[in-house]
Protein backbone atom coordinates (compact mmCIF):
# COMPACT_ATOMS: atom_id res chain seq x y z
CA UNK A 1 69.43 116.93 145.33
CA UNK A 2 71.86 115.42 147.06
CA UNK A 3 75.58 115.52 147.20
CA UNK A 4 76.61 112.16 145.45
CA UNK A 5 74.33 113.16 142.74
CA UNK A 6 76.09 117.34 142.24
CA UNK A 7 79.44 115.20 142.45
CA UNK A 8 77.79 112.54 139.67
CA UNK A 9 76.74 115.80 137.47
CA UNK A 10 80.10 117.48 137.52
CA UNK A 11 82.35 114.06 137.14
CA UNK A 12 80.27 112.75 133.92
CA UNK A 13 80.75 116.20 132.35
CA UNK A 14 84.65 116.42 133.47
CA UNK A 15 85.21 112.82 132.30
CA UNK A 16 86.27 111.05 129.21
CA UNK A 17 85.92 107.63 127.71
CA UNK A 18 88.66 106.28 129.96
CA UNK A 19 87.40 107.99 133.32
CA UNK A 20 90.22 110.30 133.72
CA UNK A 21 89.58 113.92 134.24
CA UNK A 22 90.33 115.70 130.85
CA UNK A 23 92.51 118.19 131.01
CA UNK A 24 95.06 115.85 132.23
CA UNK A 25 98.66 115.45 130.68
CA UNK A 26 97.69 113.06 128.32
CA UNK A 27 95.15 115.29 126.94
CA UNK A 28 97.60 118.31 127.00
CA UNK A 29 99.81 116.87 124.87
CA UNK A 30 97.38 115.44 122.38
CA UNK A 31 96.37 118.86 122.18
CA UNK A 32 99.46 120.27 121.88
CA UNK A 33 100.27 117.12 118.86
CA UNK A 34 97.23 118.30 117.22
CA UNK A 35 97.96 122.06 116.81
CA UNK A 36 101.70 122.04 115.84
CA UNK A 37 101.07 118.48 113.77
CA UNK A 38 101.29 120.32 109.96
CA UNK A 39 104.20 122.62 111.36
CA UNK A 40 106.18 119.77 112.51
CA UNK A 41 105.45 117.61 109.46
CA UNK A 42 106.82 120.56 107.42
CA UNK A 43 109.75 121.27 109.58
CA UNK A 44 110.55 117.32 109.18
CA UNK A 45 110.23 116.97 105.71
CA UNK A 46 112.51 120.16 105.55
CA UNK A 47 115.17 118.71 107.16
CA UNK A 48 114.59 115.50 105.43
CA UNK A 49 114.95 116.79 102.33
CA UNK A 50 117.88 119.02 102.87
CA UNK A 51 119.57 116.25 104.66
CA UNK A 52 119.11 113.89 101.92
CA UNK A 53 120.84 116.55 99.30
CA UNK A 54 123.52 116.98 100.95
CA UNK A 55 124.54 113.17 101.80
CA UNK A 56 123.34 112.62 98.14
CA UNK A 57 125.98 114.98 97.33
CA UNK A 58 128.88 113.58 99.58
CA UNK A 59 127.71 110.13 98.04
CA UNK A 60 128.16 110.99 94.42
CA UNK A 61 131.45 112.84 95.34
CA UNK A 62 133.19 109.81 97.15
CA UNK A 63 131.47 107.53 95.05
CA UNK A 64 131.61 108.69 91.13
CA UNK A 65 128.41 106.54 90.36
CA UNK A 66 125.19 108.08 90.59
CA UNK A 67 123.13 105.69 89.21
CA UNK A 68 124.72 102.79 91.12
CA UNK A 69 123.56 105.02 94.04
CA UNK A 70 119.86 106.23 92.31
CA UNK A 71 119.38 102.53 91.98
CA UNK A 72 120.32 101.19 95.59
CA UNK A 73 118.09 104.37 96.95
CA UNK A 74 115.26 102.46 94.92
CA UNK A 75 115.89 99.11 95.92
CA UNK A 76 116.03 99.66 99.44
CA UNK A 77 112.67 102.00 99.28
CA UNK A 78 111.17 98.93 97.35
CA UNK A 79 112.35 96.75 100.00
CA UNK A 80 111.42 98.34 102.94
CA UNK A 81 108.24 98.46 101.48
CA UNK A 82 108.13 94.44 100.47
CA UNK A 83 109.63 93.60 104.19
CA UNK A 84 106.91 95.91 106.15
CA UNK A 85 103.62 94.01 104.07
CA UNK A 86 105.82 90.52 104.76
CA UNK A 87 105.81 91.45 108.73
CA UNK A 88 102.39 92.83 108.62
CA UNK A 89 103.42 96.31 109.72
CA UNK A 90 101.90 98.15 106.04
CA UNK A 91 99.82 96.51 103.74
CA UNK A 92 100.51 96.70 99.96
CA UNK A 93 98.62 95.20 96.94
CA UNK A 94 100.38 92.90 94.42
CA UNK A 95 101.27 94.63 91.26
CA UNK A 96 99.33 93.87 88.27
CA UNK A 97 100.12 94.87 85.14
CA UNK A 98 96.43 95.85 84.41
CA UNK A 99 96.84 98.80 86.90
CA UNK A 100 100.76 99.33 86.49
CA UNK A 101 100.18 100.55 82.85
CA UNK A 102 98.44 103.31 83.00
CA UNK A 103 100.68 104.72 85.33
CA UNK A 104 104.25 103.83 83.01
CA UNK A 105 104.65 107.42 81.37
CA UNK A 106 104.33 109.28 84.85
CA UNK A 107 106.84 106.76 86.47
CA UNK A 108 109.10 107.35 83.49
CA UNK A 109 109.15 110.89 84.30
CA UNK A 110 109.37 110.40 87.81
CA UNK A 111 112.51 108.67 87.69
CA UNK A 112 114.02 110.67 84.85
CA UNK A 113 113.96 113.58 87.12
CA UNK A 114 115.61 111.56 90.03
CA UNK A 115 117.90 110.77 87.21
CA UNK A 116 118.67 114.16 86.75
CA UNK A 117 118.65 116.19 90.16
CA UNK A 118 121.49 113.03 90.83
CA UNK A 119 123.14 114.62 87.81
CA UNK A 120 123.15 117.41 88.54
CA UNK A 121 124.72 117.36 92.21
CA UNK A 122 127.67 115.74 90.05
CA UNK A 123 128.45 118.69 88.14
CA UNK A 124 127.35 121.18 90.61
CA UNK A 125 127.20 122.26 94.03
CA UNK A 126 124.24 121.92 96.60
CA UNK A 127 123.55 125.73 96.57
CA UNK A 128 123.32 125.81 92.56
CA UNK A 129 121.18 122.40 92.95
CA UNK A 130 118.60 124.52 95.82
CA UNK A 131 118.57 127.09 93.63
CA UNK A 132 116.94 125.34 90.57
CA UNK A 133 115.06 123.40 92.62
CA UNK A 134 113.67 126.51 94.11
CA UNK A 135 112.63 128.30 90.83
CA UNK A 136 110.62 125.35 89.96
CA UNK A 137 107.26 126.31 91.00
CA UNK A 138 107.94 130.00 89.46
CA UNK A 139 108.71 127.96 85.59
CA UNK A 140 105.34 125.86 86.01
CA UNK A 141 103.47 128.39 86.67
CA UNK A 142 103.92 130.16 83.38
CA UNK A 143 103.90 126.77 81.89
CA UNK A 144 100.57 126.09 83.45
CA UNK A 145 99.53 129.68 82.38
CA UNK A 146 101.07 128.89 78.45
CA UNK A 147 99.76 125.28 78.04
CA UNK A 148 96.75 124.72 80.50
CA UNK A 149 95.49 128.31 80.48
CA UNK A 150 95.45 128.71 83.86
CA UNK A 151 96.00 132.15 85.77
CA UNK A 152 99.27 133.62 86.53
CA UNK A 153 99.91 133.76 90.27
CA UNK A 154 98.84 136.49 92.06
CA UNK A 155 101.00 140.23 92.89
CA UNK A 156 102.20 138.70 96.18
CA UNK A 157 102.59 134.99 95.40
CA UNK A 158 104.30 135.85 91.91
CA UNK A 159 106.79 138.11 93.86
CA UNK A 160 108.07 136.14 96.65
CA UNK A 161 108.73 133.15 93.96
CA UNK A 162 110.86 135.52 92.23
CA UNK A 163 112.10 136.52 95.19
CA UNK A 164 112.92 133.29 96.10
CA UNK A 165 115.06 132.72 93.05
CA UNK A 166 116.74 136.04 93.34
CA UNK A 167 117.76 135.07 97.36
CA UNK A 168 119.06 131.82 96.01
């Protein structure tokens, strides 16, 4: 065996598609992307979300008109949504009333609880507002158990919601 053909053996198995050795920098941090990718996405939406109470908050405050402000929020998620399929960046199907239906009861629910959490930060403060928002998943659970006879949570999960709700 010659040596063009050991150095042939050991390139093909160090080499990707492109031809660059793998374990490069590009690979590193595509590795890196891939194992802190769910952490990050919760860490964003975190901040997202906490973000968005509070300038909700300072918005209703300054503003005295929640709905006016429920109802731009909507508009400009619908339209950011219409632009992006107009310029090709998202695709979106047309609505059609066949398929809209169906749907009608859960997106009358939907907004009547963005109705209300935008009520709420009117008459309250933001820590109150976290608070309820928190013991959520602790009141569906026994309403899951009471209606839909599911199990109660667990020992450990049923304590640190109430725990939760007792921090608050």
């Amino acid at each position: 065996m010659t040596v063009a053909e050991t150095t042939s053996k050991i390139d093909i198995q160090n080499l990707d598609v492109v031809g660059t050795k793998k374990g490069g920098s590009l690979d590193s941090l595509q590795q890196l992307v891939q194992q802190w990718k769910i952490p990050l996405i919760l860490c964003y939406y975190g901040l997202c979300s906490s973000t968005l109470i509070v300038i909700n908050k300072v918005a209703v405050h300054n503003l005295r008109a929640p709905t006016f402000i429920l109802i731009l929020q909507l508009g400009f998620a619908a339209g950011t949504v219409k632009s992006c399929n107009l310029f090709g960046l998202l695709e979106a199907e047309k609505i059609e009333w066949r398929l809209v239906r169906p749907f009608l009861l859960i997106v009358a629910g939907f907004l009547g609880t963005l109705f209300a959490n935008i009520k709420v930060l009117v008459y309250s403060n933001v820590e109150t507002f976290i608070t309820f928002r928190s013991s959520t998943p602790l009141v569906l659970s026994v309403f899951d158990w009471l209606f839909l006879g599911r199990e109660l949570p667990g020992r450990l999960p049923g304590l640190s919601r109430q725990f939760s709700v007792i921090e608050s």
